[in-house]
C-alpha atoms as a PDB file:
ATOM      1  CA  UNK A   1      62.576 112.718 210.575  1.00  0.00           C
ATOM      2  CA  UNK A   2      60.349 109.604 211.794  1.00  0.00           C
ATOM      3  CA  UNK A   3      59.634 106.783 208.958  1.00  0.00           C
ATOM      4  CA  UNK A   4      56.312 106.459 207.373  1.00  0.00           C
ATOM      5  CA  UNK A   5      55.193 103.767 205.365  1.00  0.00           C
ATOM      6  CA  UNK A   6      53.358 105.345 202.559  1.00  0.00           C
ATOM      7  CA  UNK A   7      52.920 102.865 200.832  1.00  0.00           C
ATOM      8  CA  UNK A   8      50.700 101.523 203.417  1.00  0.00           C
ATOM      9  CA  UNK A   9      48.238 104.029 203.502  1.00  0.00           C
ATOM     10  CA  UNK A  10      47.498 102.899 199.885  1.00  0.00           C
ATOM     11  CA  UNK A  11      47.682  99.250 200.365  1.00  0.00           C
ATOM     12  CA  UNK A  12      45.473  99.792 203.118  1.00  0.00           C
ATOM     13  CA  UNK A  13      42.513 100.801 200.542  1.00  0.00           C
ATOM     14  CA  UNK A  14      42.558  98.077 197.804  1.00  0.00           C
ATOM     15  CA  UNK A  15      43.587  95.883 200.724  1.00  0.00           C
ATOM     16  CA  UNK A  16      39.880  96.573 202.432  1.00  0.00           C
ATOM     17  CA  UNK A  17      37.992  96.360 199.435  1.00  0.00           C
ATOM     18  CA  UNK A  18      38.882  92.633 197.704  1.00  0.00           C
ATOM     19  CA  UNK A  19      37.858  90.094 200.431  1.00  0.00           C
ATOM     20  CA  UNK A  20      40.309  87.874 199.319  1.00  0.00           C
ATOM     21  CA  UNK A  21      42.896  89.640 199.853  1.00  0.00           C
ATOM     22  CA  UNK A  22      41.592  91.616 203.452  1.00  0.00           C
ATOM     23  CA  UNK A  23      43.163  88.878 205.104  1.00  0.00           C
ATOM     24  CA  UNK A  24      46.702  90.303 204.017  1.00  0.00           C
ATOM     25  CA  UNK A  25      45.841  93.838 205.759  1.00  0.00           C
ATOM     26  CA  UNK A  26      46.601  92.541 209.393  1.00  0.00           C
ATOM     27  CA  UNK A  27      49.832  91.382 208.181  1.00  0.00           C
ATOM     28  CA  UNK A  28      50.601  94.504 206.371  1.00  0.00           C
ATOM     29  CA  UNK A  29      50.022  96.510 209.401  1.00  0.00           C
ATOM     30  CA  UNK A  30      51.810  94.374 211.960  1.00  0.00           C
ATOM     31  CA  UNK A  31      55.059  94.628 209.629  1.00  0.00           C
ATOM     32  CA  UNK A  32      54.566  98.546 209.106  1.00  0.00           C
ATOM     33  CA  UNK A  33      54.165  98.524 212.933  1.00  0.00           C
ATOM     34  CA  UNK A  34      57.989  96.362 212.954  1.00  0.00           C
ATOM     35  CA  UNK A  35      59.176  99.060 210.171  1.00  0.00           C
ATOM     36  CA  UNK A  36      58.717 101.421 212.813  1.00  0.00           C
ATOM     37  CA  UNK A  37      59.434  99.888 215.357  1.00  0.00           C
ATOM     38  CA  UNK A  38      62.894  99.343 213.238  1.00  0.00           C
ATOM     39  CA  UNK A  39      63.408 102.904 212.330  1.00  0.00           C
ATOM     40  CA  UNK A  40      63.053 103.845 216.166  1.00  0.00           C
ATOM     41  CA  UNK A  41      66.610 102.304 216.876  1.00  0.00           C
ATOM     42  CA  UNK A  42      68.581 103.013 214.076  1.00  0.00           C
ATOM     43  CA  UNK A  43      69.802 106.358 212.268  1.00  0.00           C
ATOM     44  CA  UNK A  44      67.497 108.295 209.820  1.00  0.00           C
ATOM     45  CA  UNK A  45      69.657 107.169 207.082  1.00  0.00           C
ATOM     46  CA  UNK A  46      69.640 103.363 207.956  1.00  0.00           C
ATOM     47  CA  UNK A  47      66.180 103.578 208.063  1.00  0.00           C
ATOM     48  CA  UNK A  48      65.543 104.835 204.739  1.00  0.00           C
ATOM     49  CA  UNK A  49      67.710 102.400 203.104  1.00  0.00           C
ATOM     50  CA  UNK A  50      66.152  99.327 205.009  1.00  0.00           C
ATOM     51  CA  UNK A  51      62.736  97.973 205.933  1.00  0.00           C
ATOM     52  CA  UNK A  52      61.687  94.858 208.059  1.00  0.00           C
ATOM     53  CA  UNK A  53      60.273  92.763 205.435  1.00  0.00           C
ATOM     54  CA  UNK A  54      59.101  89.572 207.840  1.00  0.00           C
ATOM     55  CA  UNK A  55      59.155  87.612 210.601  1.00  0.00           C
ATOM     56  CA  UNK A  56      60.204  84.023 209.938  1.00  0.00           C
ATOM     57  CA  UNK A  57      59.969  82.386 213.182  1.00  0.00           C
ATOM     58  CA  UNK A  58      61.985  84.065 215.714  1.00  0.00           C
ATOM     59  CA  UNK A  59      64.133  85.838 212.798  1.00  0.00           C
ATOM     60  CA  UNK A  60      63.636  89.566 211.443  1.00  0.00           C
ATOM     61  CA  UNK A  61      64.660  89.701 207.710  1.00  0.00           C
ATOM     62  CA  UNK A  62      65.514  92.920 206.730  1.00  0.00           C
ATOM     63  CA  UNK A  63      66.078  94.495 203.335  1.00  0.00           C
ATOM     64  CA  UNK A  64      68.765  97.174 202.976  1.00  0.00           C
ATOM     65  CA  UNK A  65      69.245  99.008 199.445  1.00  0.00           C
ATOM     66  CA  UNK A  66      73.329  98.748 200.142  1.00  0.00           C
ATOM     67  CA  UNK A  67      76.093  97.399 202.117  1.00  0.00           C
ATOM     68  CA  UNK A  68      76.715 100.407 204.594  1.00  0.00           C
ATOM     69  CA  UNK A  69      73.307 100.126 206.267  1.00  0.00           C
ATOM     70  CA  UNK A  70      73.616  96.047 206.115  1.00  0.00           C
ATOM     71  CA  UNK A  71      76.997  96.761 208.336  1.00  0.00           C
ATOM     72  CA  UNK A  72      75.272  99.142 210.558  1.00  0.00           C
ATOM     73  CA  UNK A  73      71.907  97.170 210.994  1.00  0.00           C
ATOM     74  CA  UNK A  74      74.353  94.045 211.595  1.00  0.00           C
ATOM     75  CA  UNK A  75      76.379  96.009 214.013  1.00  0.00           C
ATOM     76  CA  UNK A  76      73.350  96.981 216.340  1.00  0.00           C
ATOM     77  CA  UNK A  77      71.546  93.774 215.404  1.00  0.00           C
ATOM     78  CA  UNK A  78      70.946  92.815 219.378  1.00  0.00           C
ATOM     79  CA  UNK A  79      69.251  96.427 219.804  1.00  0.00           C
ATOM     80  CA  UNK A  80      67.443  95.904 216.972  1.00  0.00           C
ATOM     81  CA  UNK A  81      66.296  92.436 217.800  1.00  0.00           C
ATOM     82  CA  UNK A  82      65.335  93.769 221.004  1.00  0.00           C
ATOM     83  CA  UNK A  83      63.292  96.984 219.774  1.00  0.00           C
ATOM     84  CA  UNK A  84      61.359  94.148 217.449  1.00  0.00           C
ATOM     85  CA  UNK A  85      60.496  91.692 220.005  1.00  0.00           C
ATOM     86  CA  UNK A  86      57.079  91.117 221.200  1.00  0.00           C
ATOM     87  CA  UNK A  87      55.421  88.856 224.076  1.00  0.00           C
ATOM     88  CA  UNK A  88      53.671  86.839 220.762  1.00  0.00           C
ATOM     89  CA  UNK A  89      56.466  86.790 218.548  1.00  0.00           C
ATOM     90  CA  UNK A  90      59.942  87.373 219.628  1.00  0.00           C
ATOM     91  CA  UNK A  91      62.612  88.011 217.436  1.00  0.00           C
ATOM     92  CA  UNK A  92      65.723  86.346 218.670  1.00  0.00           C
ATOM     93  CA  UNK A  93      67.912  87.070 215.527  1.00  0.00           C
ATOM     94  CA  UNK A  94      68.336  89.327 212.598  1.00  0.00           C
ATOM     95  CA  UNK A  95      68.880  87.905 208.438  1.00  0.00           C
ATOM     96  CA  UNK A  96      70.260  90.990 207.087  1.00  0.00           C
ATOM     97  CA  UNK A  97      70.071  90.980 202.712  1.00  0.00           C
ATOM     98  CA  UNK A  98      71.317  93.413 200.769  1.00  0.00           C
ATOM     99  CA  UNK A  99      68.679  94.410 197.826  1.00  0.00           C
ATOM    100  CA  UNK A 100      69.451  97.677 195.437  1.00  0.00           C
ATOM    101  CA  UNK A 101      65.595  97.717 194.808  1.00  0.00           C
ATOM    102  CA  UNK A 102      64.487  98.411 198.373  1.00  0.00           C
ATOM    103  CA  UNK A 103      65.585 101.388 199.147  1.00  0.00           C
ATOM    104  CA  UNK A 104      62.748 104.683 199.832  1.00  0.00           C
ATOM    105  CA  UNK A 105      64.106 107.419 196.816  1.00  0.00           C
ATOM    106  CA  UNK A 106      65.485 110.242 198.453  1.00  0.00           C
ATOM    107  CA  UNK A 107      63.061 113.322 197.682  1.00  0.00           C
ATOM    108  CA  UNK A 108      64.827 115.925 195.408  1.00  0.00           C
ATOM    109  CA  UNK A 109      65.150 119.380 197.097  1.00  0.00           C
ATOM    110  CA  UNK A 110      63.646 121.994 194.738  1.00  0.00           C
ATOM    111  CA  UNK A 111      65.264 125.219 195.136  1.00  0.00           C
ATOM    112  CA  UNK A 112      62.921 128.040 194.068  1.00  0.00           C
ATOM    113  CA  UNK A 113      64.130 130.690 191.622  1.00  0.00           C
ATOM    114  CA  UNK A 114      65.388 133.863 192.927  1.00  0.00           C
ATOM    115  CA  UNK A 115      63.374 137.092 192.844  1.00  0.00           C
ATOM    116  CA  UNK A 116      65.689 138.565 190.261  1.00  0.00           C
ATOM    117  CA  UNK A 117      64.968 135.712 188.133  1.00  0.00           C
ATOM    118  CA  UNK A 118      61.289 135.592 188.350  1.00  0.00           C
ATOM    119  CA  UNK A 119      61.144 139.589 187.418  1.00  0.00           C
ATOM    120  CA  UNK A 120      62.770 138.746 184.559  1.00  0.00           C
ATOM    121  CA  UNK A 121      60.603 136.344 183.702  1.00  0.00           C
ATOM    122  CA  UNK A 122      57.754 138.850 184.005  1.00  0.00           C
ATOM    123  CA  UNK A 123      59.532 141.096 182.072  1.00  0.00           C
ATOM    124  CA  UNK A 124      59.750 138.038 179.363  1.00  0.00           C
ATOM    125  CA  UNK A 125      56.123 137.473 180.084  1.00  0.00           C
ATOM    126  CA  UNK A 126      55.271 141.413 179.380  1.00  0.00           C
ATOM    127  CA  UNK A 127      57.212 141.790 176.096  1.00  0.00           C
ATOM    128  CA  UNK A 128      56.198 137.884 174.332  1.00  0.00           C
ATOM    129  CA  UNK A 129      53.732 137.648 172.043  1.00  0.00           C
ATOM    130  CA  UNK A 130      50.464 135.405 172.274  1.00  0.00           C
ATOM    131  CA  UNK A 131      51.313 131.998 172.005  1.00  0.00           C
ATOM    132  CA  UNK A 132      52.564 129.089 173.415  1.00  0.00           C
ATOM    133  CA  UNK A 133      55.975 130.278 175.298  1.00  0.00           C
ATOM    134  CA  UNK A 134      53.854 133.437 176.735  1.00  0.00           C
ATOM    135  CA  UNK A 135      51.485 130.459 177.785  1.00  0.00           C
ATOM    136  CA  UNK A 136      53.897 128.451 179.285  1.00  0.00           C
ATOM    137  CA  UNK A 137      56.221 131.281 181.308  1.00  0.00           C
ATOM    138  CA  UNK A 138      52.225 132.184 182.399  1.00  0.00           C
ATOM    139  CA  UNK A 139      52.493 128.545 183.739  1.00  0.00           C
ATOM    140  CA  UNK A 140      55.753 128.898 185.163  1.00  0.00           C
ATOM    141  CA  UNK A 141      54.889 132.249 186.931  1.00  0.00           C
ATOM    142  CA  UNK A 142      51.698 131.400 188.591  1.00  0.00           C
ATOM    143  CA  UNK A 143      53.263 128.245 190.123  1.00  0.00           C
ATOM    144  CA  UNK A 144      55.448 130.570 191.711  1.00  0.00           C
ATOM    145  CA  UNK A 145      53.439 132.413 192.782  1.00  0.00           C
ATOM    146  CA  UNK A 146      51.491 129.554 194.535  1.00  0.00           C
ATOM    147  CA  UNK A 147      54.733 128.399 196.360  1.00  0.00           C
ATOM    148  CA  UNK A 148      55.849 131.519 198.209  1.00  0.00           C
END
């Protein structure tokens, strides 16, 4: 599973549209270009918990959201280094910071019910009276329905 910067893609908009602050976009885009650049070299798992957040002279600061992707980003920090190096800016070292905040949330799996489940909650559905439960296991139905 490759990194993508979402949050980009949204930046990207607002970014465009205030003049004042189009002059950020370039920037944004050269360190989602380092994020994955970054993610490219390390485990999916590493790269989830940390991001490239600049380029301070020839040092790549990186955020992880905990210490066991700080040790592993620290570990391959010459790889990494290398993988984030360009002809205009190379990137000789690595400042590795741990930060609880930085981490990309982990999407929930969503297990869907079982068939035996959802025909008893038509059978629910058949016997209720009107009102707001029958409207709501309705609801709950014709999402189902939509996701198989």
């Amino acid at each position: 599973m490759a990194f993508q910067p979402s949050h980009l893609i949204r930046l990207r908009g607002l970014l465009a549209a205030e003049q004042q602050l189009a002059v950020a976009l370039p920037e944004a885009e050269r360190m989602a270009a380092q994020s994955r650049r970054f993610a490219s070299v390390v485990p999916a798992a590493v790269a989830r918990a940390c991001s490239v957040a600049a380029i301070q002279g020839d040092t790549a600061v990186i955020y992880c959201s905990n210490g066991a992707a700080a040790s592993r980003v620290r570990a391959q920090a010459r790889g990494i280094a290398r993988a984030l190096s360009r002809a205009e800016a190379p990137v000789n070292a690595l400042c590795v910071k741990i930060r609880a905040d930085w981490a990309q949330p982990v999407p929930a799996e969503k297990h869907d019910l079982p068939a035996r489940a959802l025909q008893a909650f038509q059978t629910l559905d058949a016997q209720l009276p009107e009102g707001d439960l029958k409207i709501a296991v309705e609801r709950l139905l014709a999402r189902r329905r939509g996701a198989r």
